[in-house]
Protein backbone atom coordinates (compact mmCIF):
# COMPACT_ATOMS: atom_id res chain seq x y z
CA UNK A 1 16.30 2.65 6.24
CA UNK A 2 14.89 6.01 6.67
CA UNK A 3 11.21 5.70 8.11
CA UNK A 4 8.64 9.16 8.22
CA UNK A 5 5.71 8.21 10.08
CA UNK A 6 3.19 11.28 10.89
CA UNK A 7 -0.31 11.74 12.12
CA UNK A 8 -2.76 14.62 11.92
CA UNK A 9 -5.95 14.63 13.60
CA UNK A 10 -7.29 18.10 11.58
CA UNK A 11 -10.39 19.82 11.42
CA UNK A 12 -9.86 23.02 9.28
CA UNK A 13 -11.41 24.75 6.42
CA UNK A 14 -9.00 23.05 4.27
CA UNK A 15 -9.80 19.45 4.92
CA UNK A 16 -13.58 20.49 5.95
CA UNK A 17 -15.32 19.72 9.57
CA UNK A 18 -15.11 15.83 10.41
CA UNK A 19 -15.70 13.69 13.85
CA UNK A 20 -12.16 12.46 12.95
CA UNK A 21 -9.62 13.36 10.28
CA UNK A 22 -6.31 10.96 10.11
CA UNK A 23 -3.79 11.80 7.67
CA UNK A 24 -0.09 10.94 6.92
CA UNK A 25 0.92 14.62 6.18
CA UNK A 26 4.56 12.90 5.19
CA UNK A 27 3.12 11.37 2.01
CA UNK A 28 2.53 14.90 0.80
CA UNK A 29 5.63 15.66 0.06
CA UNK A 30 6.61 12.56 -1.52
CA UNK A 31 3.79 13.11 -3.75
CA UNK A 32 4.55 12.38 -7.91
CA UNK A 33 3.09 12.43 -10.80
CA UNK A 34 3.25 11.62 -14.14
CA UNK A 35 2.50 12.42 -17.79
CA UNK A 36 -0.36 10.90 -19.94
CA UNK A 37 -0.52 8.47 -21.52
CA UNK A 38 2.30 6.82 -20.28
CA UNK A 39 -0.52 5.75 -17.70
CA UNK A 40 2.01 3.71 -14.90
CA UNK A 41 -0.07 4.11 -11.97
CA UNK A 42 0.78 1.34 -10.35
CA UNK A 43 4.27 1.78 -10.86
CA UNK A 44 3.95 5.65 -9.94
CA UNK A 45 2.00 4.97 -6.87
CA UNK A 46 4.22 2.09 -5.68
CA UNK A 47 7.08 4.74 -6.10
CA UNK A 48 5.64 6.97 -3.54
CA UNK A 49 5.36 3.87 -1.28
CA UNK A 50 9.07 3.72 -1.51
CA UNK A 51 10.20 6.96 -1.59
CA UNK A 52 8.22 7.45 1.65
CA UNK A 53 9.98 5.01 3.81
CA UNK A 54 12.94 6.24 2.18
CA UNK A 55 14.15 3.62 -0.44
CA UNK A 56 14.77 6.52 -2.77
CA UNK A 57 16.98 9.49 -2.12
CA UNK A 58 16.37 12.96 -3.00
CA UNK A 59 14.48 15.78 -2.70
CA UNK A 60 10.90 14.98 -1.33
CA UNK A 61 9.55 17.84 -3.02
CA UNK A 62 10.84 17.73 -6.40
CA UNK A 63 10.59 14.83 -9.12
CA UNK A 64 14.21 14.26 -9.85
CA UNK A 65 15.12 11.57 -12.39
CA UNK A 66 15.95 9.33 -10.14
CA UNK A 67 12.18 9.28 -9.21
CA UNK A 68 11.44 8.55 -12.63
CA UNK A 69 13.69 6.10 -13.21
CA UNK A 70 12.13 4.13 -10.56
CA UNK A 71 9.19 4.94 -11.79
CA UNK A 72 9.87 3.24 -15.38
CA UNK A 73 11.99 0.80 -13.91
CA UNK A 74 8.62 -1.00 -12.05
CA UNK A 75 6.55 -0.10 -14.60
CA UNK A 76 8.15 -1.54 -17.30
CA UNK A 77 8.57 -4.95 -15.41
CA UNK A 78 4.57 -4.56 -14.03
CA UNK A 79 3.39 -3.51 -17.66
CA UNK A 80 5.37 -6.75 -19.18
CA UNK A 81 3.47 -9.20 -16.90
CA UNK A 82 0.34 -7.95 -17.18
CA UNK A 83 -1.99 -8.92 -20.16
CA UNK A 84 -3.46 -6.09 -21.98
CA UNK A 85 -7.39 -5.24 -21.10
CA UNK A 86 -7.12 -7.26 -17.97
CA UNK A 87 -10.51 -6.97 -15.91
CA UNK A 88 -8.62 -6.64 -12.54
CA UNK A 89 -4.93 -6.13 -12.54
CA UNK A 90 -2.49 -7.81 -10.88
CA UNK A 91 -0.84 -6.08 -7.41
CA UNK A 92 0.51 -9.05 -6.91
CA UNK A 93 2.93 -8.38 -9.87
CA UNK A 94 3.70 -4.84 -9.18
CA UNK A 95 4.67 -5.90 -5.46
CA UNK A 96 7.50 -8.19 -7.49
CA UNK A 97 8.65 -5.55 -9.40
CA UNK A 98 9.04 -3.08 -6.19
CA UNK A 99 11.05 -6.23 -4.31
CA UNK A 100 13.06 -6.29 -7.40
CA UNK A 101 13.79 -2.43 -7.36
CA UNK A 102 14.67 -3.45 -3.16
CA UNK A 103 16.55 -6.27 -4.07
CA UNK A 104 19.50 -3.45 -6.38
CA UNK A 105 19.28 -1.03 -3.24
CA UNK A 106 19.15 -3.69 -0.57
CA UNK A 107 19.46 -7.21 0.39
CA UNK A 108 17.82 -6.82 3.46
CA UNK A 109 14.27 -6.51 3.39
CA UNK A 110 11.75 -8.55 1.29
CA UNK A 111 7.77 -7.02 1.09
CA UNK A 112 4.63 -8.67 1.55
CA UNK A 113 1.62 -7.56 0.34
CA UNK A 114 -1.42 -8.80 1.74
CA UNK A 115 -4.84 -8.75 -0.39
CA UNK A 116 -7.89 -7.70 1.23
CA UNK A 117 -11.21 -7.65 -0.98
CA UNK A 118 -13.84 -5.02 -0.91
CA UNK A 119 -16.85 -6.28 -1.51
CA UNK A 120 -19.38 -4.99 -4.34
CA UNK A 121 -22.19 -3.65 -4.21
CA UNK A 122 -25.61 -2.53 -6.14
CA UNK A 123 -27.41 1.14 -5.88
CA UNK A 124 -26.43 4.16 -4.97
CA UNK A 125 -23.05 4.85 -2.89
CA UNK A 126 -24.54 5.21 0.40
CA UNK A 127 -26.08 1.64 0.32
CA UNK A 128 -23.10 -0.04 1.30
CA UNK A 129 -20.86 1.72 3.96
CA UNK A 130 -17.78 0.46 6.52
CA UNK A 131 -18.53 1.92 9.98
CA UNK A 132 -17.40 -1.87 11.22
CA UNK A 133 -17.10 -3.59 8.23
CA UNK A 134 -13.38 -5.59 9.02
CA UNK A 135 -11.73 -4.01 5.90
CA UNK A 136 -12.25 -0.82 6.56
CA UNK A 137 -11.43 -1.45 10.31
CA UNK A 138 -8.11 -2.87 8.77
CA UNK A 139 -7.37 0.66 6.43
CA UNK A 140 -7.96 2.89 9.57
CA UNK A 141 -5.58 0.82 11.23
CA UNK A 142 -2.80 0.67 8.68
CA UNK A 143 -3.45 4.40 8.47
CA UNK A 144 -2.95 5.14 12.08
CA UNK A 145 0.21 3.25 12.58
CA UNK A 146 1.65 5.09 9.82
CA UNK A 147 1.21 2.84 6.92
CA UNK A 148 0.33 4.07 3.82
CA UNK A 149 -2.11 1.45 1.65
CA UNK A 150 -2.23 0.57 -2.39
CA UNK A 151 -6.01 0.11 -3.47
CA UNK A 152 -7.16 -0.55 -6.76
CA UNK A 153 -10.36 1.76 -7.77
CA UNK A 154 -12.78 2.52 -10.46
CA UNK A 155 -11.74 6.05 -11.61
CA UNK A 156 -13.97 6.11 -14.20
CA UNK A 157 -17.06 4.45 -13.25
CA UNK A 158 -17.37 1.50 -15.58
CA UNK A 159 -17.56 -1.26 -13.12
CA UNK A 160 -13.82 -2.47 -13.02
CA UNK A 161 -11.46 -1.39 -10.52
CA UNK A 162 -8.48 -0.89 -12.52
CA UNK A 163 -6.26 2.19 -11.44
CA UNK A 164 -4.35 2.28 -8.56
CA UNK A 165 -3.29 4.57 -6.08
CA UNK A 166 -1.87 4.95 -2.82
CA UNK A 167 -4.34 5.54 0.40
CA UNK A 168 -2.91 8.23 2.96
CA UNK A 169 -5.70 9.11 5.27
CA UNK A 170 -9.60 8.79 6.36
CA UNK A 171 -11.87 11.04 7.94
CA UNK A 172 -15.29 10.18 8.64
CA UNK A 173 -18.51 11.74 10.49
CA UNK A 174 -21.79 11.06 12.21
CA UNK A 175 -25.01 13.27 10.98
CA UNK A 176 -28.68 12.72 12.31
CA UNK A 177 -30.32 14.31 9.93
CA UNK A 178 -28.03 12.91 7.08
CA UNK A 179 -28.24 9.65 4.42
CA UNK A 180 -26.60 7.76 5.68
CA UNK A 181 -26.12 8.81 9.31
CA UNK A 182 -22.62 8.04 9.13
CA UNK A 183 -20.39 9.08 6.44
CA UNK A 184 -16.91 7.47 5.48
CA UNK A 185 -14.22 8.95 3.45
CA UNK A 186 -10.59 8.08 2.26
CA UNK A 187 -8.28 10.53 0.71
CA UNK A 188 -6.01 8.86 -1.85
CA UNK A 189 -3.04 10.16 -4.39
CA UNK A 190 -4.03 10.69 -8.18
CA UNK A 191 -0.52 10.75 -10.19
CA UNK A 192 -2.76 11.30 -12.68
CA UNK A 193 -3.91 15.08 -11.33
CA UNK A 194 -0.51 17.03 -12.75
CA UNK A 195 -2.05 20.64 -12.67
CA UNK A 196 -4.57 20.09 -9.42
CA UNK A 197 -3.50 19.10 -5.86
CA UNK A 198 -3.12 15.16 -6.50
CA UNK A 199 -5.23 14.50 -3.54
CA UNK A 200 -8.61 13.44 -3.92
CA UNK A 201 -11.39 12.31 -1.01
CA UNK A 202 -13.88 10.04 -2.03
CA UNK A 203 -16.49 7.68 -0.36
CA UNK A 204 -15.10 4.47 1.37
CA UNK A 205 -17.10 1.70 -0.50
CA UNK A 206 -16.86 -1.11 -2.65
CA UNK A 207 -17.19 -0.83 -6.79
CA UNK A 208 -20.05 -1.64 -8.24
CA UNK A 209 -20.76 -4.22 -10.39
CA UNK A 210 -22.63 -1.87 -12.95
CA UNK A 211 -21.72 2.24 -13.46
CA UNK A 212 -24.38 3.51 -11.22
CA UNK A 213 -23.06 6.39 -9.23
CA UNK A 214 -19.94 4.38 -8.41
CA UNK A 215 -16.83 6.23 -9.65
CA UNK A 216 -14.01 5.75 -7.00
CA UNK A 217 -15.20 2.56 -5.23
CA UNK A 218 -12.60 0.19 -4.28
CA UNK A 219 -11.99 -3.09 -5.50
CA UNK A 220 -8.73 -4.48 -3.84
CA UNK A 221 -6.76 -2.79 -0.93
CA UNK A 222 -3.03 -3.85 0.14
CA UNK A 223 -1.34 -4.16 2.99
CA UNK A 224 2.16 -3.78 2.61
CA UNK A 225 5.45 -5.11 4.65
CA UNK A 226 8.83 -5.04 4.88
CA UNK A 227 10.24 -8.08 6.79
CA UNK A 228 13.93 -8.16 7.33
CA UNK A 229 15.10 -11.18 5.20
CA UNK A 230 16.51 -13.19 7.66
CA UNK A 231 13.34 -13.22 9.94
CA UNK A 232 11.81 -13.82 6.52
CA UNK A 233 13.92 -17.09 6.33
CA UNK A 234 12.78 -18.09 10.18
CA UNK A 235 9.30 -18.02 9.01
CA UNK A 236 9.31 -20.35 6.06
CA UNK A 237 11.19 -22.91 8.01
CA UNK A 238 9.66 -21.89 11.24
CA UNK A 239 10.09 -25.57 13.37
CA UNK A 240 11.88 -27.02 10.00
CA UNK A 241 13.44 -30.23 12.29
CA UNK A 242 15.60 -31.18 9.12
CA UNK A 243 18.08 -27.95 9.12
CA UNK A 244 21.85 -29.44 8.21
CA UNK A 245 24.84 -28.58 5.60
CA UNK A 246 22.67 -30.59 3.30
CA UNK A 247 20.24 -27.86 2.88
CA UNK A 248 22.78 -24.78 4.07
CA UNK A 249 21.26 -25.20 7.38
CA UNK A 250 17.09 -24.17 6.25
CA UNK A 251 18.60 -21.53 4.18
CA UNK A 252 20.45 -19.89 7.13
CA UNK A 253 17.49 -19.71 9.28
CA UNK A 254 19.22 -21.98 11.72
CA UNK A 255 21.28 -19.64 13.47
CA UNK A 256 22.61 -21.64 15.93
CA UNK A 257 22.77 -24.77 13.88
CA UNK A 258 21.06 -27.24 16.54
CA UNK A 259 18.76 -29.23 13.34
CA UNK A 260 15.60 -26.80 13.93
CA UNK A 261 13.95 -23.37 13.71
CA UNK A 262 12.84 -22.39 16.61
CA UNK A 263 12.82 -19.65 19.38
CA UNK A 264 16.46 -19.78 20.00
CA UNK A 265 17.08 -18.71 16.37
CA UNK A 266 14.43 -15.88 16.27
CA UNK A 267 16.12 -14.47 19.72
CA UNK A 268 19.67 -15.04 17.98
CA UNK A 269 19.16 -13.38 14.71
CA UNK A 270 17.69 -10.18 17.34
CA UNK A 271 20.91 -10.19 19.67
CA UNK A 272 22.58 -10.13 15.99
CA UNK A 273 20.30 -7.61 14.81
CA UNK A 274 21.16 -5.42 17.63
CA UNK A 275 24.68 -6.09 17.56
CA UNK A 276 24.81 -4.56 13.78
């Protein structure tokens, strides 16, 4: 597995001045789009998840059909388990479609995504913002160790969070005279944006429960991770005391084959690891 992890600390006229400026310049190129109104978000921006750790071959900068087969393959197995005019869709789902699209390229790796809530707010924009809040605390840190994010947001203002795109980078900065003092940014993918950049910065805040002045707040952001299967298989049986033929040995997670799941299997299934 190829892995591209970058970080740019930038203040230019491009990006604009900022206190700090973090941004996986990697994802760029990776960036893809796609055509209305076949409207696969989800499935697009989950593509550019993969393709940027390298699941998918090709040329970075170009959409080859590969890409889009990827592209239709999720989507078609996120748009079938999702009911029409859902109020909040379903990450959850997409995430099993992208394991699925692992699971014909490789048997070794199964993804987690982990659900984090933004909460909602009232008023204008600046009424709610994350200078500690824990989630936002939690994107810069995914950010910074080279983890792109899935969020779902309100593109179009109407109180529902329902389009989703992948989170690259933050930048945020601290004005006196401003409201509020601090500002607090994250630049996100639009596969939506065909004949513009793609990238768009927008306030770091939840969505709203009404339209005011809301467009772009977040609703749900994702962690996402790639655990190798067979420390996968440790966890789910982790101090399992009942390991034996009868159950194939907790699934294989007993390495050594002494009845448990312990230590000496994790450090095993490493010296194996190694080994390969």
């Amino acid at each position: 597995m190829k892995v591209i992890l970058g970080l740019l600390l930038l203040c230019s006229p491009l990006f604009g001045s900022w206190d700090v400026e973090v941004i996986l310049p990697s994802v760029v190129e990776y960036k893809t789009t796609y055509n209305w109104p076949e409207m696969n978000d989800g499935a697009t921006s989950a593509t550019m998840w993969l393709r940027y750790f390298g699941f998918i071959d090709g040329d970075p900068n170009t959409q080859t059909d590969e890409v889009n087969e990827v592209i239709d393959l999720i989507n078609i197995m996120y748009d079938e388990s999702i009911p029409p005019y859902q109020i909040e869709p379903n990450v959850m789902v997409l995430g099993e479609a992208m394991q699925t699209y692992l699971s014909y390229q490789t048997g070794d790796y199964t993804l987690i995504l982990l659900e984090e809530s933004v909460a909602r707010h009232e008023g204008p924009w600046y009424v709610r913002y994350y200078q500690y809040d824990e989630v936002w605390e939690s994107l810069k840190s995914e950010i910074n160790a080279g983890r792109p994010m899935l969020v779902t947001v309100d593109n179009g203002a109407t109180g529902e969070a329902l389009y989703i795109v992948i989170v690259i980078g933050y930048r945020w900065r601290y004005d006196i005279n401003a409201v509020p003092e601090v500002t607090i940014q994250y630049l996100a993918i639009d596969p939506s944006l065909i004949y513009q950049s793609g990238f768009r910065w927008e306030h770091y805040r939840g969505a709203c429960y009404t339209t005011h002045n809301c467009g772009w707040g977040i609703g749900y952001q994702y962690k996402l991770r790639l655990i190798p299967n067979k420390l996968h298989l440790i966890l789910l049986n982790w101090l399992h005391k009942d390991c034996g033929p009868r159950n194939n040995w907790c699934d294989n997670s007993d390495i050594n084959n002494d009845g448990v799941v312990n230590l000496a299997d994790y450090a095993l299934m490493c010296l194996l690891a190694i080994e390969e």
